[in-house]
PDB file of N, CA and C in Angstrom:
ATOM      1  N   UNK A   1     231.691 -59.813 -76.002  1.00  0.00           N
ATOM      2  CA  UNK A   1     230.975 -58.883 -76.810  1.00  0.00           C
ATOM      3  C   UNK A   1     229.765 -58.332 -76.054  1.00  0.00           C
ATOM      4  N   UNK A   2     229.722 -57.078 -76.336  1.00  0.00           N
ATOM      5  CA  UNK A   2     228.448 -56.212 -75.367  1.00  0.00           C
ATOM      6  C   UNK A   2     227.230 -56.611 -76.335  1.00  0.00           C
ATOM      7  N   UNK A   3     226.352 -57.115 -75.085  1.00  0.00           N
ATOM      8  CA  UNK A   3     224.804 -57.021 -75.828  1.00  0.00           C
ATOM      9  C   UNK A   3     224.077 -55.999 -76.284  1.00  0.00           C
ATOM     10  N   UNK A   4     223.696 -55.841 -77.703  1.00  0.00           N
ATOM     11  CA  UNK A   4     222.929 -54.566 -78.066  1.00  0.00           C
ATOM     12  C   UNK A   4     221.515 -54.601 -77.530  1.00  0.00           C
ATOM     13  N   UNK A   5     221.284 -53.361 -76.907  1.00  0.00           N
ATOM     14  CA  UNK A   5     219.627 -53.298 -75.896  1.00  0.00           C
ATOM     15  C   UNK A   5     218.633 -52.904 -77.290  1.00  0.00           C
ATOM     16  N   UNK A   6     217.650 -53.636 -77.297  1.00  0.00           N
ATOM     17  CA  UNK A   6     216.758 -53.384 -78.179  1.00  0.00           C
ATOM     18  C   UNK A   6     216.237 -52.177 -78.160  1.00  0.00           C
ATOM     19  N   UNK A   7     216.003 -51.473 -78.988  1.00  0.00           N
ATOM     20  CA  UNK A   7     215.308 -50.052 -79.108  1.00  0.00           C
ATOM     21  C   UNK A   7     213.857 -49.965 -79.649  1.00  0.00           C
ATOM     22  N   UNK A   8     213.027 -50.402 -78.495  1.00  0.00           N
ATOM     23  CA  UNK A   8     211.654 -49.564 -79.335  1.00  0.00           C
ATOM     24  C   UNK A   8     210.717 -48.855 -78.786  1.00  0.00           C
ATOM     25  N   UNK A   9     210.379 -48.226 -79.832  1.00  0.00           N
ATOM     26  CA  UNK A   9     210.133 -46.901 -79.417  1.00  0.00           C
ATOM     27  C   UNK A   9     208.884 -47.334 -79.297  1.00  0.00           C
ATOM     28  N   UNK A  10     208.824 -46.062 -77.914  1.00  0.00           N
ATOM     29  CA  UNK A  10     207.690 -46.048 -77.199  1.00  0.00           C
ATOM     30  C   UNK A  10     206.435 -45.688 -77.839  1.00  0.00           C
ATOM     31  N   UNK A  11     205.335 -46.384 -77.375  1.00  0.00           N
ATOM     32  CA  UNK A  11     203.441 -46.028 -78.223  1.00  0.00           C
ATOM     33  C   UNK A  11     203.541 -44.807 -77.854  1.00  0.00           C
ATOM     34  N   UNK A  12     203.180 -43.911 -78.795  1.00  0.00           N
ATOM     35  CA  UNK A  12     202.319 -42.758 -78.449  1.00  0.00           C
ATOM     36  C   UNK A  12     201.108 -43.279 -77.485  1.00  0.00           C
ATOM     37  N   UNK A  13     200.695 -41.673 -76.196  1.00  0.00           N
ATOM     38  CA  UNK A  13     199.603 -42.147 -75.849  1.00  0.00           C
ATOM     39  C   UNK A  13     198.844 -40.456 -76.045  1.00  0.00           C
ATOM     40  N   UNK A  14     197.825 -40.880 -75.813  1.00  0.00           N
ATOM     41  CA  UNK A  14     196.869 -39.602 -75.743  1.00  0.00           C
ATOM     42  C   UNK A  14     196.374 -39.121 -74.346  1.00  0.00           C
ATOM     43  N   UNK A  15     196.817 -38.351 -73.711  1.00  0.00           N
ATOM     44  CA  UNK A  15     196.763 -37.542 -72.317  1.00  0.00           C
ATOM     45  C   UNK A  15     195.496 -36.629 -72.014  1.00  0.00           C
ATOM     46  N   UNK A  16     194.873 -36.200 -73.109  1.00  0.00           N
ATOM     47  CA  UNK A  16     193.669 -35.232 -73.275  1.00  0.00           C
ATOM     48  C   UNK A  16     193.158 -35.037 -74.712  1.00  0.00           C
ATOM     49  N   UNK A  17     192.244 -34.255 -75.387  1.00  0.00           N
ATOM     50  CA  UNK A  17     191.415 -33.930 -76.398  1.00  0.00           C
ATOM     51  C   UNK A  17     191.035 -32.233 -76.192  1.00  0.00           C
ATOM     52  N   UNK A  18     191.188 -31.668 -77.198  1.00  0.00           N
ATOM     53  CA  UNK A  18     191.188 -30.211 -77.088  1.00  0.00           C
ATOM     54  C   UNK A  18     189.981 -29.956 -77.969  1.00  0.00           C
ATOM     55  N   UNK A  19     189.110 -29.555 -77.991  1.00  0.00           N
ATOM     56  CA  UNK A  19     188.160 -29.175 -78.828  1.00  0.00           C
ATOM     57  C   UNK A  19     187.854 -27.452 -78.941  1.00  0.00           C
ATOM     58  N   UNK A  20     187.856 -27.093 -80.045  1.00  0.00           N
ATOM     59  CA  UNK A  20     187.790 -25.649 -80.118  1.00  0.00           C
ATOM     60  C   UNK A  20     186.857 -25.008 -81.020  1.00  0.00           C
ATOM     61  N   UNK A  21     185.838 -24.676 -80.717  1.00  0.00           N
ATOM     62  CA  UNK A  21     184.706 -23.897 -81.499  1.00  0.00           C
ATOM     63  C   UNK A  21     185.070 -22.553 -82.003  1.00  0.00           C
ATOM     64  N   UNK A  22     184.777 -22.331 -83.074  1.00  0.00           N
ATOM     65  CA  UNK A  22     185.274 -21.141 -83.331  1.00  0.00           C
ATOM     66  C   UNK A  22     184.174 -19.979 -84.558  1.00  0.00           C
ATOM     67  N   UNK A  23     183.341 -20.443 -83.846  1.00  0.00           N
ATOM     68  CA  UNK A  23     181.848 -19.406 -84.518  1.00  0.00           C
ATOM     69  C   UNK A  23     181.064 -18.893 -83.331  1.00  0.00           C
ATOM     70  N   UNK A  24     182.031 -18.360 -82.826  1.00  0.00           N
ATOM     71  CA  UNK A  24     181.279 -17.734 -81.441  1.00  0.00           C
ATOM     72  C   UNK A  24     181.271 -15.835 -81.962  1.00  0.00           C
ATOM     73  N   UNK A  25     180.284 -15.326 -81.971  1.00  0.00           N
ATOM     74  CA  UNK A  25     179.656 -14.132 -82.196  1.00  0.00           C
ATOM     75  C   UNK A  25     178.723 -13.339 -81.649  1.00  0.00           C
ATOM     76  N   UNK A  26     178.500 -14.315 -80.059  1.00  0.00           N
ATOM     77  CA  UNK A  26     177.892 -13.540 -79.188  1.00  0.00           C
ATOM     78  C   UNK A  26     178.558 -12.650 -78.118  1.00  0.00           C
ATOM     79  N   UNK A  27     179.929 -13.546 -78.230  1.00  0.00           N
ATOM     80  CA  UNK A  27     180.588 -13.311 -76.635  1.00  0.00           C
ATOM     81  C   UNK A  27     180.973 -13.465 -75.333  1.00  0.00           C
ATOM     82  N   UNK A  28     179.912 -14.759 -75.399  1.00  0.00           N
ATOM     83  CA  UNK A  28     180.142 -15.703 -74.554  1.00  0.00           C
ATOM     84  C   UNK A  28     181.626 -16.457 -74.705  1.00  0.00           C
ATOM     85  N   UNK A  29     181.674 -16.598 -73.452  1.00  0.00           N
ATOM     86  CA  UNK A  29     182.936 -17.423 -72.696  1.00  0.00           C
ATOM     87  C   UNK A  29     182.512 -18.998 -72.758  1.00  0.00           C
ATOM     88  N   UNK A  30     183.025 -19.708 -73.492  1.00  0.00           N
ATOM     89  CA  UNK A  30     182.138 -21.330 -73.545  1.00  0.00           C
ATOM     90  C   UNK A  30     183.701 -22.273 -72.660  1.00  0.00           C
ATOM     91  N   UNK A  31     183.148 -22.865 -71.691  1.00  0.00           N
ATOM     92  CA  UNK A  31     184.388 -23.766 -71.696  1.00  0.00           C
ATOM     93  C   UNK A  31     183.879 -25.045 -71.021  1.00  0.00           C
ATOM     94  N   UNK A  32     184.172 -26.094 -71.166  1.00  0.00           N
ATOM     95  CA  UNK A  32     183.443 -27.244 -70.395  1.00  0.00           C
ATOM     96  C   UNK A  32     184.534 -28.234 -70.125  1.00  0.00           C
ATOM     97  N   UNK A  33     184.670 -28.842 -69.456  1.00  0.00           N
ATOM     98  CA  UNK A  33     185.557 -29.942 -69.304  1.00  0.00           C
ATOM     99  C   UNK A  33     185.538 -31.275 -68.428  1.00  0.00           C
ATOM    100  N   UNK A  34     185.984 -32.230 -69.056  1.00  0.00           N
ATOM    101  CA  UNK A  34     185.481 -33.600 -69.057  1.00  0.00           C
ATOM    102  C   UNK A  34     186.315 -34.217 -68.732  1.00  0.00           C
ATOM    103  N   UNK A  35     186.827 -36.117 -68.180  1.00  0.00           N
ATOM    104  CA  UNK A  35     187.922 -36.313 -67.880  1.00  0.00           C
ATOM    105  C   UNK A  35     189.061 -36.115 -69.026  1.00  0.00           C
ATOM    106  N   UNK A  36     188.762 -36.618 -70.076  1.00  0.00           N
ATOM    107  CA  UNK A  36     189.271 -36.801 -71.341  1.00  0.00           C
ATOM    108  C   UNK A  36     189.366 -35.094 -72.055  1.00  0.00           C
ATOM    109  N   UNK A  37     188.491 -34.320 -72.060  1.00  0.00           N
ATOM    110  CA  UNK A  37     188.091 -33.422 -73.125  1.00  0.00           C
ATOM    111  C   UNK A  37     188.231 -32.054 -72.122  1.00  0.00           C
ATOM    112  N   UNK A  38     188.571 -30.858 -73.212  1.00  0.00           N
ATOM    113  CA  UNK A  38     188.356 -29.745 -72.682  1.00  0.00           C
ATOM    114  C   UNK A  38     187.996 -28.864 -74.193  1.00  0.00           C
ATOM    115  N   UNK A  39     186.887 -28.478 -73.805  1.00  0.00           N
ATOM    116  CA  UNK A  39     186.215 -27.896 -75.062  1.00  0.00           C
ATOM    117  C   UNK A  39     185.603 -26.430 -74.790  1.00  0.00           C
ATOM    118  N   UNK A  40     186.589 -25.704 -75.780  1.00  0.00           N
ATOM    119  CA  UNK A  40     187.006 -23.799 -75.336  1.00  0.00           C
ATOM    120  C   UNK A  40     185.832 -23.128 -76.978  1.00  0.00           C
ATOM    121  N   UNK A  41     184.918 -22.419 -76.681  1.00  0.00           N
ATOM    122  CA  UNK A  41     184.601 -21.477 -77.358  1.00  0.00           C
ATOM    123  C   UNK A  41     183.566 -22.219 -78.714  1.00  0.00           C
ATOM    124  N   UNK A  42     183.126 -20.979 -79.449  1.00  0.00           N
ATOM    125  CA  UNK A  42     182.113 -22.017 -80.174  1.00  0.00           C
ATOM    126  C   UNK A  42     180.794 -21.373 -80.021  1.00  0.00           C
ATOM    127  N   UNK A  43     179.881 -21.054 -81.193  1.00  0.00           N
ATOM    128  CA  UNK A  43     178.611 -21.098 -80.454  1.00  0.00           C
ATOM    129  C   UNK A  43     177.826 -21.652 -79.687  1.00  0.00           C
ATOM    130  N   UNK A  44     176.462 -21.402 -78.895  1.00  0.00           N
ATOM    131  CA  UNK A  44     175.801 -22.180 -78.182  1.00  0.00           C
ATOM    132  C   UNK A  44     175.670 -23.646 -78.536  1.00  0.00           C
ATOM    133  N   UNK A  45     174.916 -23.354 -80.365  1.00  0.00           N
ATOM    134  CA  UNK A  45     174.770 -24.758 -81.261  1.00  0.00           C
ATOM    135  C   UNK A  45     176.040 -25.555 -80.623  1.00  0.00           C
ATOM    136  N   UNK A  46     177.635 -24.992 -81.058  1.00  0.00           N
ATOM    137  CA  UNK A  46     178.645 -25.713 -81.461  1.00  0.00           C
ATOM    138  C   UNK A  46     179.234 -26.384 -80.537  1.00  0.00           C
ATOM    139  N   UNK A  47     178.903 -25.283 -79.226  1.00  0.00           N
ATOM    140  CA  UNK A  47     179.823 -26.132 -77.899  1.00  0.00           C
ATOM    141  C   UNK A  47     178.890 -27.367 -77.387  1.00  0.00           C
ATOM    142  N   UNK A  48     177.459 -26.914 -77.642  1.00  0.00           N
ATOM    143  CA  UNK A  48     176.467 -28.300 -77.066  1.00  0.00           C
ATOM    144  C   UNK A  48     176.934 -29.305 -78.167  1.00  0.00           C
ATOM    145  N   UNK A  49     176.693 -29.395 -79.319  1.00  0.00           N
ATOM    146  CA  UNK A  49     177.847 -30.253 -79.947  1.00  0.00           C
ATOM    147  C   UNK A  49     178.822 -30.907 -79.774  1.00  0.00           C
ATOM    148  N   UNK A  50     179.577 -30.287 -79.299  1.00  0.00           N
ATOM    149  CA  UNK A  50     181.186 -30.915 -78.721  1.00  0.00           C
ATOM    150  C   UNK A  50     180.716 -31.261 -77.216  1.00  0.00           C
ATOM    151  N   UNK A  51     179.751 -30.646 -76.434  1.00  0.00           N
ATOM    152  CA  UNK A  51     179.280 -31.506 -75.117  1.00  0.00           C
ATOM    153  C   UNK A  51     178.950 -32.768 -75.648  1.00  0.00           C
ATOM    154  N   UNK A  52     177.639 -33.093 -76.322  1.00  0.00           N
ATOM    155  CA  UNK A  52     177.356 -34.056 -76.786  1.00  0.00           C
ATOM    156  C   UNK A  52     178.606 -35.166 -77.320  1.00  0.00           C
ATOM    157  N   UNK A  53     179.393 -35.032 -78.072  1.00  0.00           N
ATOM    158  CA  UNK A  53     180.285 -35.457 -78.544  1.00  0.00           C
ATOM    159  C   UNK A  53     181.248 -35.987 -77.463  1.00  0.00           C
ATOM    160  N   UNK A  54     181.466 -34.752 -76.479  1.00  0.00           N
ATOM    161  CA  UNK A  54     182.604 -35.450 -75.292  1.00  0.00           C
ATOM    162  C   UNK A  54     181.799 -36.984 -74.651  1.00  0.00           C
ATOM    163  N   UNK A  55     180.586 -36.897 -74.260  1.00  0.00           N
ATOM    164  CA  UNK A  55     179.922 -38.086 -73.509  1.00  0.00           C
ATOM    165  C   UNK A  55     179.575 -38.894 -74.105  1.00  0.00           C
ATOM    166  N   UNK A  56     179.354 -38.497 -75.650  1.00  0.00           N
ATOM    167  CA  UNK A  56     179.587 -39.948 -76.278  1.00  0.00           C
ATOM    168  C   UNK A  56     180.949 -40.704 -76.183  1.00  0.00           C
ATOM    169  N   UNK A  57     181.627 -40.164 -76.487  1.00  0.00           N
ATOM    170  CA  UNK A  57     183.126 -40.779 -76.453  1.00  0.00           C
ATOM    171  C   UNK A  57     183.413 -40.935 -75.081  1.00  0.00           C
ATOM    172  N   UNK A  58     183.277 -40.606 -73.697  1.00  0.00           N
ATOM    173  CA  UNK A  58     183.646 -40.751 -72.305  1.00  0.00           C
ATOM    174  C   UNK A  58     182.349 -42.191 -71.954  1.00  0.00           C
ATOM    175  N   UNK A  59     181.218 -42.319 -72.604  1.00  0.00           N
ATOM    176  CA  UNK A  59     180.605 -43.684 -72.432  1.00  0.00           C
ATOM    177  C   UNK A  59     181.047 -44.451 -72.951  1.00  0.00           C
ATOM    178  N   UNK A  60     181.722 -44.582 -74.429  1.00  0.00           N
ATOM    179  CA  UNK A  60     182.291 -45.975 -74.918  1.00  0.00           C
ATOM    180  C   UNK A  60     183.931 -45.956 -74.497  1.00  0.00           C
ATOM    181  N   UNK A  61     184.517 -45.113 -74.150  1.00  0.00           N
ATOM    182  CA  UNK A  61     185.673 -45.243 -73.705  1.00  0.00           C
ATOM    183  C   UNK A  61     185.055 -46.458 -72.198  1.00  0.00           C
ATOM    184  N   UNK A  62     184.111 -45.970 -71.108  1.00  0.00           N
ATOM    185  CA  UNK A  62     183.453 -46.765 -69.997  1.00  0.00           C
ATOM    186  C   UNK A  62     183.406 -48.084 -70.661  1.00  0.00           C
ATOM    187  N   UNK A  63     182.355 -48.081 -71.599  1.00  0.00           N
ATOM    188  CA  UNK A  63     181.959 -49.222 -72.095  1.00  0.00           C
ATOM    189  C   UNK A  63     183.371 -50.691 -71.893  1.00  0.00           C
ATOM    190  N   UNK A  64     184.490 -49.610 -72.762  1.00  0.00           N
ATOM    191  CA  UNK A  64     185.848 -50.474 -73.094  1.00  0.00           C
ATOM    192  C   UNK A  64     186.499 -51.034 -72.184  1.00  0.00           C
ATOM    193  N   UNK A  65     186.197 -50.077 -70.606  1.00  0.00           N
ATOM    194  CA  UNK A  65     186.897 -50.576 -69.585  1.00  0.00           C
ATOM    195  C   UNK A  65     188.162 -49.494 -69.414  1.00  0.00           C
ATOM    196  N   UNK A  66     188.677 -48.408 -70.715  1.00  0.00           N
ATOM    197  CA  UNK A  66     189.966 -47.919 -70.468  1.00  0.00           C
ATOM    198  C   UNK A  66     190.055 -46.468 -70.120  1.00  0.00           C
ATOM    199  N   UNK A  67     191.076 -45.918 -69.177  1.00  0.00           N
ATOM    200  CA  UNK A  67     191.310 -44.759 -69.222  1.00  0.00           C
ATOM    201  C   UNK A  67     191.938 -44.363 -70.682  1.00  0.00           C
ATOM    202  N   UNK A  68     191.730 -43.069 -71.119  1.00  0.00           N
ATOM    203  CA  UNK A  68     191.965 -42.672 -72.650  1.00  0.00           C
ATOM    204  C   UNK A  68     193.836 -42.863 -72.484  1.00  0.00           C
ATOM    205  N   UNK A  69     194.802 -42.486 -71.700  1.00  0.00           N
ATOM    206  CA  UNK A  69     196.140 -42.519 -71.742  1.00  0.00           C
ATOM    207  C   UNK A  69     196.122 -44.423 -71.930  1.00  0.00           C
ATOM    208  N   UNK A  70     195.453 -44.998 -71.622  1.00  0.00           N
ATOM    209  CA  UNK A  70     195.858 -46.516 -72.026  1.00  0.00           C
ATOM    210  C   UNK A  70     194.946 -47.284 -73.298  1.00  0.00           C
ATOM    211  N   UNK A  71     194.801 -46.164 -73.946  1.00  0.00           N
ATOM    212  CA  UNK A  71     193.998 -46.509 -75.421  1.00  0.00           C
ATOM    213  C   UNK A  71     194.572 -45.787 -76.429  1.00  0.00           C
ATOM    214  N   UNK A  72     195.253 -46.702 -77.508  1.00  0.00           N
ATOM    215  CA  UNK A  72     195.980 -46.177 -78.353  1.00  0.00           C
ATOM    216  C   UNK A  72     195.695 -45.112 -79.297  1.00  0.00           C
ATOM    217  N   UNK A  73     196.510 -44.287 -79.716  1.00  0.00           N
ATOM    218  CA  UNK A  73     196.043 -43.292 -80.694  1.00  0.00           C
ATOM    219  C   UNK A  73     194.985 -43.364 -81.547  1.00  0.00           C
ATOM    220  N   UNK A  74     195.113 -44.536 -82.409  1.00  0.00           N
ATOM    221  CA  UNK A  74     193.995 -44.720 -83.779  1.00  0.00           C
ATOM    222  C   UNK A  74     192.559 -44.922 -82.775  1.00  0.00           C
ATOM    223  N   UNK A  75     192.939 -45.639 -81.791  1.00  0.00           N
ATOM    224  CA  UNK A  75     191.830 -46.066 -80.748  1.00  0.00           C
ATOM    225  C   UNK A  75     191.080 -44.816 -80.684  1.00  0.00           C
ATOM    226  N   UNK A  76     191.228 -43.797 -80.182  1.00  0.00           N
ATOM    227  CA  UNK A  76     191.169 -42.854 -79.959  1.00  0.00           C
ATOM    228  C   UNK A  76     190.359 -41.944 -80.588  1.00  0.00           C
ATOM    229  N   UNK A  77     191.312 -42.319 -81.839  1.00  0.00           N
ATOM    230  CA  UNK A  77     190.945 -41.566 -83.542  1.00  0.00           C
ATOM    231  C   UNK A  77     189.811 -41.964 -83.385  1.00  0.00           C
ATOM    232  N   UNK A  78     189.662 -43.301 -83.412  1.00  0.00           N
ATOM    233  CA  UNK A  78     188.222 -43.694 -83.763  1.00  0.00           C
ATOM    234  C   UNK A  78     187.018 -43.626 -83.227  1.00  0.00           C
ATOM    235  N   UNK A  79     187.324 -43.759 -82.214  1.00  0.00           N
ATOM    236  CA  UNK A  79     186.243 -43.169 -80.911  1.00  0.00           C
ATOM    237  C   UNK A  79     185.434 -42.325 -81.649  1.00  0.00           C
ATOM    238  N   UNK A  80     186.665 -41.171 -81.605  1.00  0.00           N
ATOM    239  CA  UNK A  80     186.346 -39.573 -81.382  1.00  0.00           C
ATOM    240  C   UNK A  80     185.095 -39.495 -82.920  1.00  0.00           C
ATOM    241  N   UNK A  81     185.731 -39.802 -83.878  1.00  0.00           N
ATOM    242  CA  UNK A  81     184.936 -40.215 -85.224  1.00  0.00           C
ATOM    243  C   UNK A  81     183.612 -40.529 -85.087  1.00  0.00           C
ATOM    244  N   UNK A  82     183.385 -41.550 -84.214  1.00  0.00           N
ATOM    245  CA  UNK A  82     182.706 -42.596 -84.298  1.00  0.00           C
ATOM    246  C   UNK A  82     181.115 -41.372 -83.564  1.00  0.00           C
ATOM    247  N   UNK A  83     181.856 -40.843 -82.366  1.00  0.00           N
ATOM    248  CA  UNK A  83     180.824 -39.676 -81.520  1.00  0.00           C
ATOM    249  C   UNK A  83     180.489 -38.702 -82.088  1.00  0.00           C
ATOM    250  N   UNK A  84     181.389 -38.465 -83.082  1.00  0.00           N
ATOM    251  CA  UNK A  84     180.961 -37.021 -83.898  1.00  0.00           C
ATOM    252  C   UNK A  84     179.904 -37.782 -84.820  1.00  0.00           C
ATOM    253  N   UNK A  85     179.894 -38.625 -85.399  1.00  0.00           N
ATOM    254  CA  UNK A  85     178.625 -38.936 -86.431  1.00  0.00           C
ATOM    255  C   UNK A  85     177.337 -39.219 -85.862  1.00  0.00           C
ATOM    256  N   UNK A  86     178.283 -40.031 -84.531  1.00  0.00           N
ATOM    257  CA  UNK A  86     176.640 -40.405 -83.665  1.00  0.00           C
ATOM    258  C   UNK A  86     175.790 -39.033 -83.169  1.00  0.00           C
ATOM    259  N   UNK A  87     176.578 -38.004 -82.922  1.00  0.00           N
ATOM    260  CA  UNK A  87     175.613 -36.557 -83.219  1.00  0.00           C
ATOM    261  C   UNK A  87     174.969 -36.256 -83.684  1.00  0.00           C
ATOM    262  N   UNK A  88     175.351 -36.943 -84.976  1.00  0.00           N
ATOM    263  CA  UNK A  88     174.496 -36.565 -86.102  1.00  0.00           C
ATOM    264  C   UNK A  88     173.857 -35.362 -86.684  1.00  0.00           C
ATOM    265  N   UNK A  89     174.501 -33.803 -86.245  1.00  0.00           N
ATOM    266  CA  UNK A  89     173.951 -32.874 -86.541  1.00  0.00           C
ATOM    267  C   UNK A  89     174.640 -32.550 -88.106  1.00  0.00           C
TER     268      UNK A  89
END
């Protein structure tokens, strides 16, 4: 009898973070990019925001020890959560 090969399915991983501002009304071209993050458009306020936000999350990702592709999704989730409040704007 043939052995059945176990099937499981592979972790999602997370490869990058897209961030997209979208109250831009001056005209400016906003784009910044980080190992993890690439953050397109936005007002001045919004993209320094999402700057702020990328280096929070690229220090505790350091902190953890992990590149973001070897930190699981929710991991991730949470991070990202966690930098947007620490903004605090």
């Amino acid at each position: 009898m043939a052995k059945k090969k176990s099937r499981r399915k592979a972790e999602p991983t997370v490869g990058g973070i897209l961030g997209v501002g979208l109250d831009n009304t001056d005209g400016h071209k906003r784009v910044t990019k980080t190992e993890e993050m690439v953050l397109v458009g936005g007002s001045e306020e919004t993209h320094e925001r999402m700057q702020e936000t990328a280096i929070r999350f690229s220090e505790e990702l350091e902190k953890r020890g992990k590149p973001l592709p070897q930190t699981s999704v929710r991991e991730a989730i949470d991070l990202l959560r966690e930098a947007i409040e620490r903004t605090g704007r």
